[in-house]
PDB file of N, CA and C in Angstrom:
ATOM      1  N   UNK A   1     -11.969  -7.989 -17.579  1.00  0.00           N
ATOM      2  CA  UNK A   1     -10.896  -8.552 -18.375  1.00  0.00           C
ATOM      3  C   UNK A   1     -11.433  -8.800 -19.782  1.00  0.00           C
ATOM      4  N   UNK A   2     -10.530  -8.427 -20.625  1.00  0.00           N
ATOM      5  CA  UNK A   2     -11.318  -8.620 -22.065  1.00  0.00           C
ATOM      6  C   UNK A   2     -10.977 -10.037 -22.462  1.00  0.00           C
ATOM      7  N   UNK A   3     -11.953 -10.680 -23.523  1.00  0.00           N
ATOM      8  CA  UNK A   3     -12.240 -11.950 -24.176  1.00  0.00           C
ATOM      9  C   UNK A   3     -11.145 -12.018 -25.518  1.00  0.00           C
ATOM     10  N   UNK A   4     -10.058 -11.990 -24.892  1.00  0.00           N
ATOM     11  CA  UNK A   4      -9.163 -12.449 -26.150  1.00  0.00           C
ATOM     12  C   UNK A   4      -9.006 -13.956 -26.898  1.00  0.00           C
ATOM     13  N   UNK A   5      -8.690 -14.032 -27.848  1.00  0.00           N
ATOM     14  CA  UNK A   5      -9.160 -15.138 -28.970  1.00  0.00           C
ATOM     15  C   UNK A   5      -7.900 -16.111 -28.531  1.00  0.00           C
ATOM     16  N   UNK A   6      -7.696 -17.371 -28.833  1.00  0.00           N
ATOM     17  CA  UNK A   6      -6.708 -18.369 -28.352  1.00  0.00           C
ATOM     18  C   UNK A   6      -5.572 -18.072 -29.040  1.00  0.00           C
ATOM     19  N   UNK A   7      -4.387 -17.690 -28.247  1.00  0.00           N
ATOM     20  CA  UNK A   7      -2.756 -17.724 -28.901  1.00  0.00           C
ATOM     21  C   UNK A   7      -2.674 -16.131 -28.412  1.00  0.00           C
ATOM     22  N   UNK A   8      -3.823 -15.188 -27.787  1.00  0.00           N
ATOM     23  CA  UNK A   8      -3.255 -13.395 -27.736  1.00  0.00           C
ATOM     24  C   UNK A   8      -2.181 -13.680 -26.214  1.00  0.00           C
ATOM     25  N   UNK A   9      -1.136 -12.658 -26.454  1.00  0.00           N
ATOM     26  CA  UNK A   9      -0.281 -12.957 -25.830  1.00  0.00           C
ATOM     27  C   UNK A   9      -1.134 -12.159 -24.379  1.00  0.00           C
ATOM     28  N   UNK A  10      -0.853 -12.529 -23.276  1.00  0.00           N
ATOM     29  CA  UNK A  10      -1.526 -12.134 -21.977  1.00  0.00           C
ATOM     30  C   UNK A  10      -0.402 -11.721 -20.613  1.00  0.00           C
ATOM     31  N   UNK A  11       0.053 -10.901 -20.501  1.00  0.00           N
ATOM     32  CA  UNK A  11       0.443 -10.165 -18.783  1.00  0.00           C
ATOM     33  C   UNK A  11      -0.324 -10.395 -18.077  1.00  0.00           C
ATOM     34  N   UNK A  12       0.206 -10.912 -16.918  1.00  0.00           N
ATOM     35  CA  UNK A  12      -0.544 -10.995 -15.582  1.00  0.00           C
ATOM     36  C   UNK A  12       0.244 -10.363 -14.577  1.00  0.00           C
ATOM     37  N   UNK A  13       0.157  -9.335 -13.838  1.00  0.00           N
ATOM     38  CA  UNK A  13       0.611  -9.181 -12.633  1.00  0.00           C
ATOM     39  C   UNK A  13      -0.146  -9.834 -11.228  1.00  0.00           C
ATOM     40  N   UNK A  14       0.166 -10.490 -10.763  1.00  0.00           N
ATOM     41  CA  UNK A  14      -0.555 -10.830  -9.453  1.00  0.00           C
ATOM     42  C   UNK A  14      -0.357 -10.447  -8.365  1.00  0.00           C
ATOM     43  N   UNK A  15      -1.252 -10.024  -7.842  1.00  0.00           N
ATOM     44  CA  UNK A  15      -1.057  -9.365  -6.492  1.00  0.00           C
ATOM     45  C   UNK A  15      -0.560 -10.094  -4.976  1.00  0.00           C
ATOM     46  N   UNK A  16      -0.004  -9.562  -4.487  1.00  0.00           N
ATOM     47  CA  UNK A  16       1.103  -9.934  -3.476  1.00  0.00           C
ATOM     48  C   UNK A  16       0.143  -9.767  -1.966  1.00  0.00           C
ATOM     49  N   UNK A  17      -0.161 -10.777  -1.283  1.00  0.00           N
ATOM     50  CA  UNK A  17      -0.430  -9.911   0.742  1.00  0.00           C
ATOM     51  C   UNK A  17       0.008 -11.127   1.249  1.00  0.00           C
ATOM     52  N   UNK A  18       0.972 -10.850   1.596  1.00  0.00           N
ATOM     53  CA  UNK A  18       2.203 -11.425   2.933  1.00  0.00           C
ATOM     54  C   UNK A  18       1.257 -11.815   3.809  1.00  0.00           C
ATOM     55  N   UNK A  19       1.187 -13.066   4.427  1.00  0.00           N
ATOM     56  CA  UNK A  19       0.568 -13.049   5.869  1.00  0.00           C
ATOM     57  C   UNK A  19       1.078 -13.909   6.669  1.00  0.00           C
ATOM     58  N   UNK A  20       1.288 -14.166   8.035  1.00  0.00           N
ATOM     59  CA  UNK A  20       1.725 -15.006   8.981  1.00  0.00           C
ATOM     60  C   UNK A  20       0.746 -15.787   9.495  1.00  0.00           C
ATOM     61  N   UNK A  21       1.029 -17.094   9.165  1.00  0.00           N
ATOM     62  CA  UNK A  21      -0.080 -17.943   9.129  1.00  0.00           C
ATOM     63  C   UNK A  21       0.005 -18.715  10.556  1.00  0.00           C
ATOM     64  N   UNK A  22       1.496 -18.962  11.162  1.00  0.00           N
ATOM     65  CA  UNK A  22       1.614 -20.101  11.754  1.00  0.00           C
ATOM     66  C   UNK A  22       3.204 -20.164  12.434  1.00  0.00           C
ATOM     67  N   UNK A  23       3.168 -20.422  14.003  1.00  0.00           N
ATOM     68  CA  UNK A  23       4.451 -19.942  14.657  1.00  0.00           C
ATOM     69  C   UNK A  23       4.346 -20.962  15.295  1.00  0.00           C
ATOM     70  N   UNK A  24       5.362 -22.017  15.266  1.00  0.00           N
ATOM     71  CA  UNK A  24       5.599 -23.501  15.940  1.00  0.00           C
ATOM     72  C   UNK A  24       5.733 -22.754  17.566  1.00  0.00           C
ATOM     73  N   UNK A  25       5.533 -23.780  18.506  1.00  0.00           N
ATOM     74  CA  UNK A  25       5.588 -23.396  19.691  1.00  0.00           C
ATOM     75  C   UNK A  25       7.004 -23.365  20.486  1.00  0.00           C
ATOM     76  N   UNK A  26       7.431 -25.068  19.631  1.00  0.00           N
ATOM     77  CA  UNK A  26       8.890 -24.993  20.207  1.00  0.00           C
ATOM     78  C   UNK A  26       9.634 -26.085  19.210  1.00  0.00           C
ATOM     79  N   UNK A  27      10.853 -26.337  19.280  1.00  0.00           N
ATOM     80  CA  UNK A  27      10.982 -27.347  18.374  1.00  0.00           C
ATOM     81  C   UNK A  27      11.169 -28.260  18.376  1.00  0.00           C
ATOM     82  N   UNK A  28      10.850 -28.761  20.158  1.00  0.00           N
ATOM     83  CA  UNK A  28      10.634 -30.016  20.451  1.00  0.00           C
ATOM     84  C   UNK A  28       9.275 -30.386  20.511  1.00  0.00           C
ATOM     85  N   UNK A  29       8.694 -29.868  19.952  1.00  0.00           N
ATOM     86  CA  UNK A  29       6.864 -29.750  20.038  1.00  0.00           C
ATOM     87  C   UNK A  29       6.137 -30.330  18.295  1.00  0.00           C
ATOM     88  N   UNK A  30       5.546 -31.631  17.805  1.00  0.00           N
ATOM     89  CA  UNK A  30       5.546 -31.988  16.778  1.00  0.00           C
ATOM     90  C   UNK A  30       4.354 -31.011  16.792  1.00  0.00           C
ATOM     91  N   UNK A  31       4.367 -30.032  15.165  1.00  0.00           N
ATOM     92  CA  UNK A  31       3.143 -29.204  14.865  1.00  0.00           C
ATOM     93  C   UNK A  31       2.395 -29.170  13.783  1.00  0.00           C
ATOM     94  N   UNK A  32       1.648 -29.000  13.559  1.00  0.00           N
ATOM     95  CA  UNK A  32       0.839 -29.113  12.382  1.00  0.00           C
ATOM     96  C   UNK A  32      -0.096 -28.007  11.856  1.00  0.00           C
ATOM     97  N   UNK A  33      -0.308 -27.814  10.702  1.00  0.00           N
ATOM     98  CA  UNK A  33      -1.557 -27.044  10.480  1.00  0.00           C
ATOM     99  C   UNK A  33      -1.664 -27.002   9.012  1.00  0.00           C
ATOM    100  N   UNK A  34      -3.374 -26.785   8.952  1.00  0.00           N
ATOM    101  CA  UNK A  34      -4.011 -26.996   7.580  1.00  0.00           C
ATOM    102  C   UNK A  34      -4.488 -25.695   6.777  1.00  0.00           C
ATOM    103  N   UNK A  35      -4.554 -25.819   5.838  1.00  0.00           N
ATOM    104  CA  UNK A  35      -4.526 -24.907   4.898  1.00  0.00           C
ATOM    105  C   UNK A  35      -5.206 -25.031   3.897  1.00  0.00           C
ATOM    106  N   UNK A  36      -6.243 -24.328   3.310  1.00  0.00           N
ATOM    107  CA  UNK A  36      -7.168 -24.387   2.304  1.00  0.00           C
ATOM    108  C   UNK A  36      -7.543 -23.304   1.658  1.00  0.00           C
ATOM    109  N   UNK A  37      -7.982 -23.122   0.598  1.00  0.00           N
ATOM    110  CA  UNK A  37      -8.116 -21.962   0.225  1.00  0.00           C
ATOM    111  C   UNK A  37      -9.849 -22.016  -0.878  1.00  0.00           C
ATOM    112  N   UNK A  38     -10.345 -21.434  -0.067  1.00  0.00           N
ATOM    113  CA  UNK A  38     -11.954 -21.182  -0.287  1.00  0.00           C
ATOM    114  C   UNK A  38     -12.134 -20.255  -1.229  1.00  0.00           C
ATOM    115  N   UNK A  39     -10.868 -19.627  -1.887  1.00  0.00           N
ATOM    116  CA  UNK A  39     -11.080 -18.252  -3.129  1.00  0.00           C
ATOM    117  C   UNK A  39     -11.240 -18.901  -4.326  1.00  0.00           C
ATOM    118  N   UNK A  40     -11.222 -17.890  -5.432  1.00  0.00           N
ATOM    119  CA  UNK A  40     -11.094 -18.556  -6.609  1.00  0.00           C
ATOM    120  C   UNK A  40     -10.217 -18.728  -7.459  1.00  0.00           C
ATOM    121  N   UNK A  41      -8.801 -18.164  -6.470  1.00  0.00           N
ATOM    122  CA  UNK A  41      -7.728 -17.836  -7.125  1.00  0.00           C
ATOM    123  C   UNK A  41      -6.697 -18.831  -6.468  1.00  0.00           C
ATOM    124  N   UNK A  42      -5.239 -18.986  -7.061  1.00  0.00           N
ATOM    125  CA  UNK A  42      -4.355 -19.597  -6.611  1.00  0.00           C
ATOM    126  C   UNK A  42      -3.759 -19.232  -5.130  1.00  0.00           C
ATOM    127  N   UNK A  43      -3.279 -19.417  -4.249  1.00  0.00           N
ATOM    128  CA  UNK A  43      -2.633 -19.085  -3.303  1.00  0.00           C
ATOM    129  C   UNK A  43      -1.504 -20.585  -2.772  1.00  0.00           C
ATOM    130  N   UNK A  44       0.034 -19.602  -3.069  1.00  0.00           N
ATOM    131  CA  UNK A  44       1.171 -19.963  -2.750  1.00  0.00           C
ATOM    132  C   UNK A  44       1.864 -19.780  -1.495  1.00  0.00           C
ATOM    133  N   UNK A  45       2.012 -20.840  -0.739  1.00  0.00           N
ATOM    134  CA  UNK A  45       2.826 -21.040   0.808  1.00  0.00           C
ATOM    135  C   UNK A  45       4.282 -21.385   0.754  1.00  0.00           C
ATOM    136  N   UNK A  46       4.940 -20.303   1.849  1.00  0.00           N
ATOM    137  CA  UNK A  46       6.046 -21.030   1.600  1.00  0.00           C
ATOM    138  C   UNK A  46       6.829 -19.601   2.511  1.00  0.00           C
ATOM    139  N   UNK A  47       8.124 -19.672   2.352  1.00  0.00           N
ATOM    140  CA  UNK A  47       8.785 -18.625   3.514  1.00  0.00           C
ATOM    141  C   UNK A  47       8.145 -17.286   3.327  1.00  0.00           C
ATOM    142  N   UNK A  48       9.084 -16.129   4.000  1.00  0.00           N
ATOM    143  CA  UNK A  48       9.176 -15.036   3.711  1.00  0.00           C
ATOM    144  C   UNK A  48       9.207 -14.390   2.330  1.00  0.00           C
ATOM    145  N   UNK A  49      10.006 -15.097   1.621  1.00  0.00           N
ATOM    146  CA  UNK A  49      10.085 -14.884  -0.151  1.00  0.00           C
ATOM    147  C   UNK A  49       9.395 -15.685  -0.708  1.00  0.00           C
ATOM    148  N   UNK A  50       8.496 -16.463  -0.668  1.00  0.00           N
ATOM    149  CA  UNK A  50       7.884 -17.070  -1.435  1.00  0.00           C
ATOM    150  C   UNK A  50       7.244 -16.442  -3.213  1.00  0.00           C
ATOM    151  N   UNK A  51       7.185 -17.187  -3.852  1.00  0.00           N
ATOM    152  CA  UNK A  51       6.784 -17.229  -5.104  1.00  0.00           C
ATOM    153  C   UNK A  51       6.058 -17.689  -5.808  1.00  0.00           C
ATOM    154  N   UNK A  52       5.744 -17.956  -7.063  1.00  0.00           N
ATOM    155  CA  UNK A  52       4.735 -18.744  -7.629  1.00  0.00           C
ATOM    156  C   UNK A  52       5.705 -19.808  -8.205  1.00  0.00           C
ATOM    157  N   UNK A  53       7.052 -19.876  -8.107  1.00  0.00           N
ATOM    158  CA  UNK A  53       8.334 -20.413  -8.733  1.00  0.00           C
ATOM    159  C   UNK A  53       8.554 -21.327  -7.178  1.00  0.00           C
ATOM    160  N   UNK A  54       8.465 -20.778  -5.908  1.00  0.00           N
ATOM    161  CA  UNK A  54       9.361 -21.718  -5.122  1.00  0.00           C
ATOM    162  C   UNK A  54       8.394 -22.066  -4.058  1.00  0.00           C
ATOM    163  N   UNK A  55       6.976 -21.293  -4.142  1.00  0.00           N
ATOM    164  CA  UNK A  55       6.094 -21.599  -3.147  1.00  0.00           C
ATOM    165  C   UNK A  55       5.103 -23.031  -2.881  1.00  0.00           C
ATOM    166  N   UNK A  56       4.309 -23.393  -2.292  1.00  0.00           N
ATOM    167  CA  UNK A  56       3.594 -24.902  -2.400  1.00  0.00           C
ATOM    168  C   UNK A  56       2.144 -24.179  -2.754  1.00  0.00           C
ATOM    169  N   UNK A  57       1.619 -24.758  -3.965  1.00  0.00           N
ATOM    170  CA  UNK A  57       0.778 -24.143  -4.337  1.00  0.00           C
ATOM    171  C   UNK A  57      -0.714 -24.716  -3.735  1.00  0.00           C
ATOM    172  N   UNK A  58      -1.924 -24.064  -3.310  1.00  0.00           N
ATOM    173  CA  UNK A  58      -2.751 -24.398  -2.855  1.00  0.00           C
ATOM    174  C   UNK A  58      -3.855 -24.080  -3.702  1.00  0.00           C
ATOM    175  N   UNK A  59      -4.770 -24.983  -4.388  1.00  0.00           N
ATOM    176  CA  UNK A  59      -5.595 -24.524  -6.004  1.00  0.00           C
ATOM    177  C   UNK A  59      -6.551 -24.277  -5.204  1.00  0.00           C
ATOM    178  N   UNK A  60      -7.479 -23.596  -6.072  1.00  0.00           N
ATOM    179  CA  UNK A  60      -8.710 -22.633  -5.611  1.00  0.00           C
ATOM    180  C   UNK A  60     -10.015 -23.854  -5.135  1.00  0.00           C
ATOM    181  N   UNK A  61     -10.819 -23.839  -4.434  1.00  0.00           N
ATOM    182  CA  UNK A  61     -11.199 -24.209  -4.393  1.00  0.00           C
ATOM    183  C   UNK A  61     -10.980 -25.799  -2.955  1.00  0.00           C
ATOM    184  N   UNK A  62      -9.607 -25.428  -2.508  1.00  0.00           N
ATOM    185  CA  UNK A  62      -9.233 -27.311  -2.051  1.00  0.00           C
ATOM    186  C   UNK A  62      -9.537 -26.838  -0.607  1.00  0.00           C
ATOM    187  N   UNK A  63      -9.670 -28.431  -0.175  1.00  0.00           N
ATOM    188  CA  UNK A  63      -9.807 -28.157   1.468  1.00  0.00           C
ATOM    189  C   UNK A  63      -9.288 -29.059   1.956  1.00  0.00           C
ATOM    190  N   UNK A  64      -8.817 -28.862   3.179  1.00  0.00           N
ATOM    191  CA  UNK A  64      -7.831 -29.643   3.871  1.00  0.00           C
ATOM    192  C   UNK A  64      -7.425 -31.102   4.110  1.00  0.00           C
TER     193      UNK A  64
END
């Protein structure tokens, strides 16, 4: 990535991988589960469509 000077305008595309994290058993069954993210990058939870707009964001680095 090049070293642009403060104010250069910047595009980001971010890359997208869908994954299924977690399938309640029943819905009379109270469930839980934790989530952390050990990368160095952002990672957003949240439905099928999730976003960086509607998802729960998990910062780089956090743990459960």
């Amino acid at each position: 990535m090049p070293n642009l000077p403060p104010g250069s305008p910047n595009t980001v595309n971010p890359a997208v991988t869908p994954t299924w994290a977690f399938t309640a058993p029943s819905a009379s069954v109270i469930s839980t589960i934790s989530i952390l993210n050990t990368g160095r990058t952002p990672v957003y939870v949240g439905g099928s469509q999730v976003t960086q707009n509607n998802g729960m964001l998990i910062p780089p680095g956090s743990r459960p």
